[in-house]
Protein backbone atom coordinates (compact mmCIF):
# COMPACT_ATOMS: atom_id res chain seq x y z
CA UNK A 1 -21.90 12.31 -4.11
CA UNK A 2 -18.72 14.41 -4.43
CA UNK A 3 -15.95 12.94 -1.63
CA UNK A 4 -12.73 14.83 -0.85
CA UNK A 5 -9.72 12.22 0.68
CA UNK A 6 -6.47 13.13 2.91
CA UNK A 7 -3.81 11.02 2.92
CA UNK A 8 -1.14 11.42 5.68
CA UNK A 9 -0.18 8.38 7.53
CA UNK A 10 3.43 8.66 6.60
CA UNK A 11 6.17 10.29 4.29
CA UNK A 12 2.91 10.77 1.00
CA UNK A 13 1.20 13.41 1.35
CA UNK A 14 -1.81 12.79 -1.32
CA UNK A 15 -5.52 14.98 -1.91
CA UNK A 16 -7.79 13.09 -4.15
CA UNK A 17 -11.67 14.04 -5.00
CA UNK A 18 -13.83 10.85 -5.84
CA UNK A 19 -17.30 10.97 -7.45
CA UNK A 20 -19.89 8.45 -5.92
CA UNK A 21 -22.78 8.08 -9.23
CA UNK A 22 -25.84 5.64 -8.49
CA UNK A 23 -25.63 2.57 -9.94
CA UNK A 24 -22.05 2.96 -11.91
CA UNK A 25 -18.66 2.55 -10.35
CA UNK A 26 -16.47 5.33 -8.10
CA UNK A 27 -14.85 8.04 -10.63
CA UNK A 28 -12.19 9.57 -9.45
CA UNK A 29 -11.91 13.12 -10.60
CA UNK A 30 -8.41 14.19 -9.72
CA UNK A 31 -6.17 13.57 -7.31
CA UNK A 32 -2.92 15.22 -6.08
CA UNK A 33 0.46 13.30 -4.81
CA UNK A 34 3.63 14.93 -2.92
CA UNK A 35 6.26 12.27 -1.94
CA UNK A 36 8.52 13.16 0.58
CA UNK A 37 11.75 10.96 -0.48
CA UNK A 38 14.23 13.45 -1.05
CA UNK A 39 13.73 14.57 2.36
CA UNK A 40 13.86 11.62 3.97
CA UNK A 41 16.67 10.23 1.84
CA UNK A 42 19.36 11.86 3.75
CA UNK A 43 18.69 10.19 7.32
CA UNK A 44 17.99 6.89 5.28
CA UNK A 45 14.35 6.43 6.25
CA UNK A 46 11.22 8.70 7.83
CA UNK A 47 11.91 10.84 10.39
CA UNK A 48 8.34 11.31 12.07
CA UNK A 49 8.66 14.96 13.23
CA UNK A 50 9.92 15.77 10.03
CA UNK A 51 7.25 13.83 7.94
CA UNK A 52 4.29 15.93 9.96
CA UNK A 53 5.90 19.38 9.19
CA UNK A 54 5.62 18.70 5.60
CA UNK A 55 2.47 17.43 5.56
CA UNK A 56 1.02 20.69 7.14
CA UNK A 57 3.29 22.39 3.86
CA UNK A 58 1.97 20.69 1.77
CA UNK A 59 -1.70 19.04 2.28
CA UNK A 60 -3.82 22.81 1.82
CA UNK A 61 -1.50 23.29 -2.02
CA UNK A 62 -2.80 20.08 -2.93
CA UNK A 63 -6.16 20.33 -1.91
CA UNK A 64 -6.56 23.56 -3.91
CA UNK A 65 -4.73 21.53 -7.21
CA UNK A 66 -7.28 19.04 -7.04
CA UNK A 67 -10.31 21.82 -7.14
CA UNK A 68 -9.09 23.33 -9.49
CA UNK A 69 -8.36 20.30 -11.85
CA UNK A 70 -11.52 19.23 -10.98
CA UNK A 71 -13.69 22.32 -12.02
CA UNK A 72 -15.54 21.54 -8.87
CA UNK A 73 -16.26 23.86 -5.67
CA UNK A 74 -15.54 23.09 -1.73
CA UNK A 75 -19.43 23.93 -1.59
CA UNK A 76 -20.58 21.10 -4.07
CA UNK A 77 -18.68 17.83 -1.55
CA UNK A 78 -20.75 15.98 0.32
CA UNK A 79 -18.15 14.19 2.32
CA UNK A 80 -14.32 14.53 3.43
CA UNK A 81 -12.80 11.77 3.90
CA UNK A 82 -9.15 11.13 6.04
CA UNK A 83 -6.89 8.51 7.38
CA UNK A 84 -7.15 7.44 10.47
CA UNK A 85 -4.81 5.02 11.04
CA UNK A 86 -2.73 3.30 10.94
CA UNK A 87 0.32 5.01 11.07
CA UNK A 88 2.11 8.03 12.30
CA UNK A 89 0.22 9.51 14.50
CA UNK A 90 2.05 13.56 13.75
CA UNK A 91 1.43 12.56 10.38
CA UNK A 92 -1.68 11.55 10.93
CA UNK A 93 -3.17 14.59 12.59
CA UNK A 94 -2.50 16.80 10.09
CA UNK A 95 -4.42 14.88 7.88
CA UNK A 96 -7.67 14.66 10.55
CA UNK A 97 -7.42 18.07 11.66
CA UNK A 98 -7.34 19.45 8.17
CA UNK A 99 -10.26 17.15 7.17
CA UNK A 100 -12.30 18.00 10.23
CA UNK A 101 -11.67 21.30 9.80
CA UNK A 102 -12.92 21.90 6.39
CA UNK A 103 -15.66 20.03 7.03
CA UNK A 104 -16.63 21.70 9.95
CA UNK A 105 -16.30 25.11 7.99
CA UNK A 106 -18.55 23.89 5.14
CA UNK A 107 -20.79 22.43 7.28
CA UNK A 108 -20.02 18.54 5.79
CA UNK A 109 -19.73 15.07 7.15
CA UNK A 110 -16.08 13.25 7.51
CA UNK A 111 -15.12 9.10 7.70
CA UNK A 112 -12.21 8.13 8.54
CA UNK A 113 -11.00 5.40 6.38
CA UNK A 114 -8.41 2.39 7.11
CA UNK A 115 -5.06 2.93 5.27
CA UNK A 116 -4.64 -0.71 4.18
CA UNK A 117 -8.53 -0.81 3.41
CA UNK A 118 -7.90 1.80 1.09
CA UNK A 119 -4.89 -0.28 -0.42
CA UNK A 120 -7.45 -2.94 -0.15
CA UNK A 121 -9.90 -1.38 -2.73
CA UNK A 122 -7.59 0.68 -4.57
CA UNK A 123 -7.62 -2.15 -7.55
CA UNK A 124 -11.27 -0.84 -8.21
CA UNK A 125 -10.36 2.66 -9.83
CA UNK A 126 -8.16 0.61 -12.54
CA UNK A 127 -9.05 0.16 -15.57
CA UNK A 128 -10.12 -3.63 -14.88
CA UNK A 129 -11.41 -3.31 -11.53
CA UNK A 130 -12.42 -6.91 -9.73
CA UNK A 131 -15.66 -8.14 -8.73
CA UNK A 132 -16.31 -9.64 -5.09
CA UNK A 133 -15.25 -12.11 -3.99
CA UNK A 134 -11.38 -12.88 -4.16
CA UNK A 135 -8.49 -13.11 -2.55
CA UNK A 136 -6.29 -10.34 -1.34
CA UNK A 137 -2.56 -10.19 -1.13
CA UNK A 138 -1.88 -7.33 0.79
CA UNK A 139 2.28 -5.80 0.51
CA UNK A 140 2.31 -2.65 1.85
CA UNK A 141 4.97 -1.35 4.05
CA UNK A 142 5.18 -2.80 7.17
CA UNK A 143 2.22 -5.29 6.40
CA UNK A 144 2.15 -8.51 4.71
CA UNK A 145 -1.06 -10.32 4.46
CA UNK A 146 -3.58 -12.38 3.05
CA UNK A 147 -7.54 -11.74 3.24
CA UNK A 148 -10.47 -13.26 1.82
CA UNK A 149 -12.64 -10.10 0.75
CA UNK A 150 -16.49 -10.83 0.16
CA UNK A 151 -17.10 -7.20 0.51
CA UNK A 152 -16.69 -3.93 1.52
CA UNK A 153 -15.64 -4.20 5.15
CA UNK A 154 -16.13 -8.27 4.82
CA UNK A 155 -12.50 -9.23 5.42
CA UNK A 156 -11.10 -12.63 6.55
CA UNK A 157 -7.76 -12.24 7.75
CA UNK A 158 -5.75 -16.16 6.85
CA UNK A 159 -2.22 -15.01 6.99
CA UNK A 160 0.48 -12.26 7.69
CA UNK A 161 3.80 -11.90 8.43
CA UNK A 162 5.47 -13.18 11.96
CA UNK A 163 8.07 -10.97 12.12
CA UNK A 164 9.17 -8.87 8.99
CA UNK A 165 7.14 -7.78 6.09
CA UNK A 166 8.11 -8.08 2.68
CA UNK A 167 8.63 -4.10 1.79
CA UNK A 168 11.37 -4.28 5.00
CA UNK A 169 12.74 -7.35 3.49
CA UNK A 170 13.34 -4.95 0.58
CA UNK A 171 14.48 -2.00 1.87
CA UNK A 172 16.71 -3.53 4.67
CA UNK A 173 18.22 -6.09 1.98
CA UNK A 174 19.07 -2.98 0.17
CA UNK A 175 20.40 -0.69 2.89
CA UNK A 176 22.65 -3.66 3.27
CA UNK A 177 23.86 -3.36 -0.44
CA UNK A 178 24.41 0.41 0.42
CA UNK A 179 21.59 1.31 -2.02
CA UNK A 180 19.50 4.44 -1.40
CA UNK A 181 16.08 5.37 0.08
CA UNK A 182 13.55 4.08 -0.31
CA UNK A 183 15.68 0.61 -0.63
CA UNK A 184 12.84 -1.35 -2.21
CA UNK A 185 12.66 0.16 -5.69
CA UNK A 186 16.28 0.88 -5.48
CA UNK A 187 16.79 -3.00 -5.41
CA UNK A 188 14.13 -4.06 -8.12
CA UNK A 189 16.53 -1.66 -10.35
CA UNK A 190 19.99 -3.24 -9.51
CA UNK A 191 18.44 -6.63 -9.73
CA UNK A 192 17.35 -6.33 -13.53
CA UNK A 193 21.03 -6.53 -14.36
CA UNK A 194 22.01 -9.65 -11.78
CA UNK A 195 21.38 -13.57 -11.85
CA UNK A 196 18.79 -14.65 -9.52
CA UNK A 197 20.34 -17.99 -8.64
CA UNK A 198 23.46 -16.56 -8.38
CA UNK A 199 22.97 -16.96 -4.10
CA UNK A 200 20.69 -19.88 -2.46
CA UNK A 201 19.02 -17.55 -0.21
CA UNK A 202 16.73 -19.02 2.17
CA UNK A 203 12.83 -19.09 1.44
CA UNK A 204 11.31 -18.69 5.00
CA UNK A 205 7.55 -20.49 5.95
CA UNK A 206 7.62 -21.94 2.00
CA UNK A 207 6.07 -24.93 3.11
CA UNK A 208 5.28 -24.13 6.54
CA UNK A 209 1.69 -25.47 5.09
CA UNK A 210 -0.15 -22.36 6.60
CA UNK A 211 -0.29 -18.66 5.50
CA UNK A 212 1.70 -16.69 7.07
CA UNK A 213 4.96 -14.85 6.49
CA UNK A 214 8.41 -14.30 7.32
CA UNK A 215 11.45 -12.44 6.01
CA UNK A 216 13.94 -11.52 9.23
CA UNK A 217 15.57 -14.98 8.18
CA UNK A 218 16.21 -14.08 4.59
CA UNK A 219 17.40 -10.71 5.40
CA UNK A 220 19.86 -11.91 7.81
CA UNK A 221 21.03 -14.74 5.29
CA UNK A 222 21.55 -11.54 2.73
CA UNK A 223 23.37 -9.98 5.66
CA UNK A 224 25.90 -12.83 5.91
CA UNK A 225 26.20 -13.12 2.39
CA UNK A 226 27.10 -9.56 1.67
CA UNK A 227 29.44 -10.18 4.73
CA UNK A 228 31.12 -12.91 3.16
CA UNK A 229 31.51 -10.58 0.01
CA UNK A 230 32.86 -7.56 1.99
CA UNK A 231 36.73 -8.20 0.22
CA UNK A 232 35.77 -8.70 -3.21
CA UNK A 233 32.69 -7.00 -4.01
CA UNK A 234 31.92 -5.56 -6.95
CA UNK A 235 28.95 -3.89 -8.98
CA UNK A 236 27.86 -7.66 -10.69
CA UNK A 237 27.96 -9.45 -7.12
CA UNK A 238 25.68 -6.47 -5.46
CA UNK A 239 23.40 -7.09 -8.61
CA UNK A 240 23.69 -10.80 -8.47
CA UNK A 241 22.44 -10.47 -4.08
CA UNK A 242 19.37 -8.27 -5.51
CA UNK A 243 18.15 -10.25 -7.95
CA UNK A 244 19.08 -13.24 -5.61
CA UNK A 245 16.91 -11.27 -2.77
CA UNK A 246 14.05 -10.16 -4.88
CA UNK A 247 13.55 -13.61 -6.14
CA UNK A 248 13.37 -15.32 -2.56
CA UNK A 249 10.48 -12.95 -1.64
CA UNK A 250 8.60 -13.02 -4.52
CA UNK A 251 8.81 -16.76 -4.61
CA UNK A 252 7.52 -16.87 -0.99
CA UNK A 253 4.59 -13.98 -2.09
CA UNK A 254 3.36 -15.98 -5.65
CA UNK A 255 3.93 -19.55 -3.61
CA UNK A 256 1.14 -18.33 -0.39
CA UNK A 257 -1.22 -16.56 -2.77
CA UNK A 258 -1.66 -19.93 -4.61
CA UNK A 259 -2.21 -21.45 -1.87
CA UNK A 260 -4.76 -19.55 -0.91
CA UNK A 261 -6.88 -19.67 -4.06
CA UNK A 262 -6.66 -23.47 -3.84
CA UNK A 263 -7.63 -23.32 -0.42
CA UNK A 264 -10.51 -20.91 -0.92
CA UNK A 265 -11.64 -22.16 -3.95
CA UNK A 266 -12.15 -18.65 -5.15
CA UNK A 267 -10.59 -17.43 -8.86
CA UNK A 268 -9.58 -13.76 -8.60
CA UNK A 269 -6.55 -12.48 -7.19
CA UNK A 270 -6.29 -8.89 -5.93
CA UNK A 271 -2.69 -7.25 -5.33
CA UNK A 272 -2.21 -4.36 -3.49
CA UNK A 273 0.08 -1.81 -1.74
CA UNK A 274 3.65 -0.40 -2.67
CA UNK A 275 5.44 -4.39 -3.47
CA UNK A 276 2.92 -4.90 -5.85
CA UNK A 277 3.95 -2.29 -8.23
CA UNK A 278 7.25 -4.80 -8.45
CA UNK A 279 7.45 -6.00 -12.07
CA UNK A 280 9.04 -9.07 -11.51
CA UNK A 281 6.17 -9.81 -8.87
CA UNK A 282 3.99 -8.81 -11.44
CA UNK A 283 5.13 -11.19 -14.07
CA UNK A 284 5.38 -14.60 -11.60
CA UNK A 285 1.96 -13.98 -10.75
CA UNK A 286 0.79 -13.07 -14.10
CA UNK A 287 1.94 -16.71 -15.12
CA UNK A 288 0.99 -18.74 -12.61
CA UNK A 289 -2.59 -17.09 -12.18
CA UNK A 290 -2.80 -17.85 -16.34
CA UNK A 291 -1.99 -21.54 -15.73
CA UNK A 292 -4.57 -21.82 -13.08
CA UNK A 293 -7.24 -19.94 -14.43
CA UNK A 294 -7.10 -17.25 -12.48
CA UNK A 295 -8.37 -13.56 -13.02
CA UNK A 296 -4.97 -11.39 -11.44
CA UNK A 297 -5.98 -7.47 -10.88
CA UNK A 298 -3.35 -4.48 -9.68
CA UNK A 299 -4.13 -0.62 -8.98
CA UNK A 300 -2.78 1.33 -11.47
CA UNK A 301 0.81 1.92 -11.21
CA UNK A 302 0.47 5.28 -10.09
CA UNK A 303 -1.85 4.35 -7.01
CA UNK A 304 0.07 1.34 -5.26
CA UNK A 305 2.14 3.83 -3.06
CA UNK A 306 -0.09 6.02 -0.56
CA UNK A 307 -2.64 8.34 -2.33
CA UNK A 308 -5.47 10.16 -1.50
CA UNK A 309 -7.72 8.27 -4.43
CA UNK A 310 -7.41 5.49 -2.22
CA UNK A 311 -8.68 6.77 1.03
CA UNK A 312 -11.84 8.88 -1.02
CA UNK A 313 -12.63 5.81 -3.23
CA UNK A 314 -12.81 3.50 0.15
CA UNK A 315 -15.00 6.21 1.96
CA UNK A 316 -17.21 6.44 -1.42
CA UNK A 317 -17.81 2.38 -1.43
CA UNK A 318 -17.66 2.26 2.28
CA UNK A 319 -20.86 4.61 1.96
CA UNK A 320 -22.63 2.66 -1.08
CA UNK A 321 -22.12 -0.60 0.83
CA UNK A 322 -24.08 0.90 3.77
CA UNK A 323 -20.89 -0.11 5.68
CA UNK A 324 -19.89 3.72 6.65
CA UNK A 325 -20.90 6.11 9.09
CA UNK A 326 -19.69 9.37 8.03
CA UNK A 327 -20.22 11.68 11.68
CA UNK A 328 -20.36 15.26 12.33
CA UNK A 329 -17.04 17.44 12.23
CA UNK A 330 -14.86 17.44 15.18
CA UNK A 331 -13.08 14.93 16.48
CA UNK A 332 -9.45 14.98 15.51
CA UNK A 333 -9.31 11.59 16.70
CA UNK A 334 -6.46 9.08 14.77
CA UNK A 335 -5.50 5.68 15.38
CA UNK A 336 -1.63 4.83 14.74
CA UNK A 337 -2.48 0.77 15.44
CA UNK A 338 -5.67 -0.11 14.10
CA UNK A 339 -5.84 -4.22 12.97
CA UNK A 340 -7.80 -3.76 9.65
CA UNK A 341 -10.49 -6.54 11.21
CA UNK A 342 -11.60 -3.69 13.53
CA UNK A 343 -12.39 -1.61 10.91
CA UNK A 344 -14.85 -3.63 8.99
């Protein structure tokens, strides 16, 4: 089974064809990325209206890229798959309607697929994919969350974030450092060269004793801080706040995710979404996962910000699980809040 995947929820625009084989794992075949940063970097974040006219530039380009690096024809797919939420919902039609309408031309199912369940599964094109069942830290965006996955669409939500998540923890820590868009990667850099315990910033819910989240606190602590700096700052005291900052969350990330192995008793650890491409993040759980006995598995580096891999590859095991229902062509219908429990 040849399946096509649009990704359009926000400022990625990503095509992606994923190959479904009987009894071996998802190949993905090519896949096609255009991110819209430079764009966006003037207005310091997305501008919806904005983010939708470039997807409709750009999504039909890709699409014909990945065909053609492929070596495969529009005839030979047997599914297109789109996002359908959440997200933003301009940018999300444009994805839908071009999915739908392909389809519809060639005569071909569509699914719409979850955009954190394609995070979610992403791990499973790497080249050490997991095995259900495990736990899933979840850090993309505005979401923050941990699930207990026993399968495809067999998600157990035990925690999340209360207020912010910990990509806006990074990119409003660094718009307060006057650091550039996006803020999060922009702040991993600057921190390489600072001291992380240069600043006692606050760890928020670290032994709250539950799962959940929250970073407003910490990025109002960097707000003071930076504040208190505003005479004397120099390039060593910005870099001394990011590594300061980048520790606290990752601290608070590595700290819940143990928890919830113990708590679980399960032994594999799946990280997804755009934070988990963060080496440091990387490393800490690297280490503490080794101590424990732990099995620790990441998408490829390439694949933790949106894609369109994603989004086929969770159509393709949606559909070998027996878990999707792929409909006729049609409905351009899209779903800017969707809980990802709704979806399995």
């Amino acid at each position: 089974m040849l399946i096509l995947g649009f990704e359009s929820s926000c400022d990625e625009t990503g095509v992606a064809l994923v190959e479904l084989r009987e009894g071996a794992a998802p190949l993905l075949l090519a896949h096609a990325l255009h991110s819209q940063v430079t764009m966006h970097e003037a207005y310091g974040g997305v501008v919806p209206e904005l983010a939708s006219r470039d997807h409709v530039r750009r999504v039909l380009p890709l699409a014909r890229e990945v065909m053609a690096a492929s070596k495969r024809s529009l005839e030979e797919l047997d599914l297109v798959a789109y996002t359908r939420g959440p997200g933003l919902a301009g940018a999300l039609l444009v994805g839908s309607a071009t999915a739908n309408a392909l389809a519809l031309a060639l005569g071909k199912p569509v699914l719409g697929v979850h955009h954190l369940e394609g995070h979610l599964l992403s791990p499973f094109l790497s080249a050490d994919p997991p095995e259900f069942p495990f736990i899933a830290l979840l850090v993309s965006g505005g979401h923050t969350q941990l699930m207990r996955v026993d399968g495809v669409g067999e998600y157990e939500l035990l925690g999340e974030t209360i207020d912010d998540a910990a990509g806006e923890a990074f990119d409003k820590s660094a718009k307060l450092l006057g650091l550039g868009y996006p803020g999060g990667p922009a702040l991993a850099r600057l921190a390489e060269f600072g001291d992380d315990k240069a600043f006692a910033l606050p760890r928020p819910l670290l032994h709250s004793g539950d799962l959940d989240f929250s970073f407003a606190g910490l990025k109002t602590a960097v707000r003071v801080q930076v504040g208190k700096l505003a005479n004397r700052v120099c390039e060593q005291d910005r870099a001394d706040v990011a590594a300061s900052t980048q520790a606290a969350i990752v601290d608070v990330l590595v700290a819940k995710s143990m928890s919830a192995l113990k708590q679980s008793g399960l032994t594999r650890l799946v990280v997804a979404g755009g934070v988990g491409a963060n080496r440091r993040l990387r490393e800490q759980l690297d280490t503490q996962c080794a101590r424990r006995g732990v099995r620790v598995h990441y998408p490829e580096l390439h694949l933790c910000t949106d894609n369109g891999a994603m989004i086929a590859l969770a159509a393709a095991m949606r559909v070998a699980a027996g878990r999707g229902s792929p409909r006729p062509a049609g409905a351009f219908d899209v779903q800017p809040r969707w809980p990802l429990a709704e979806a399995a």
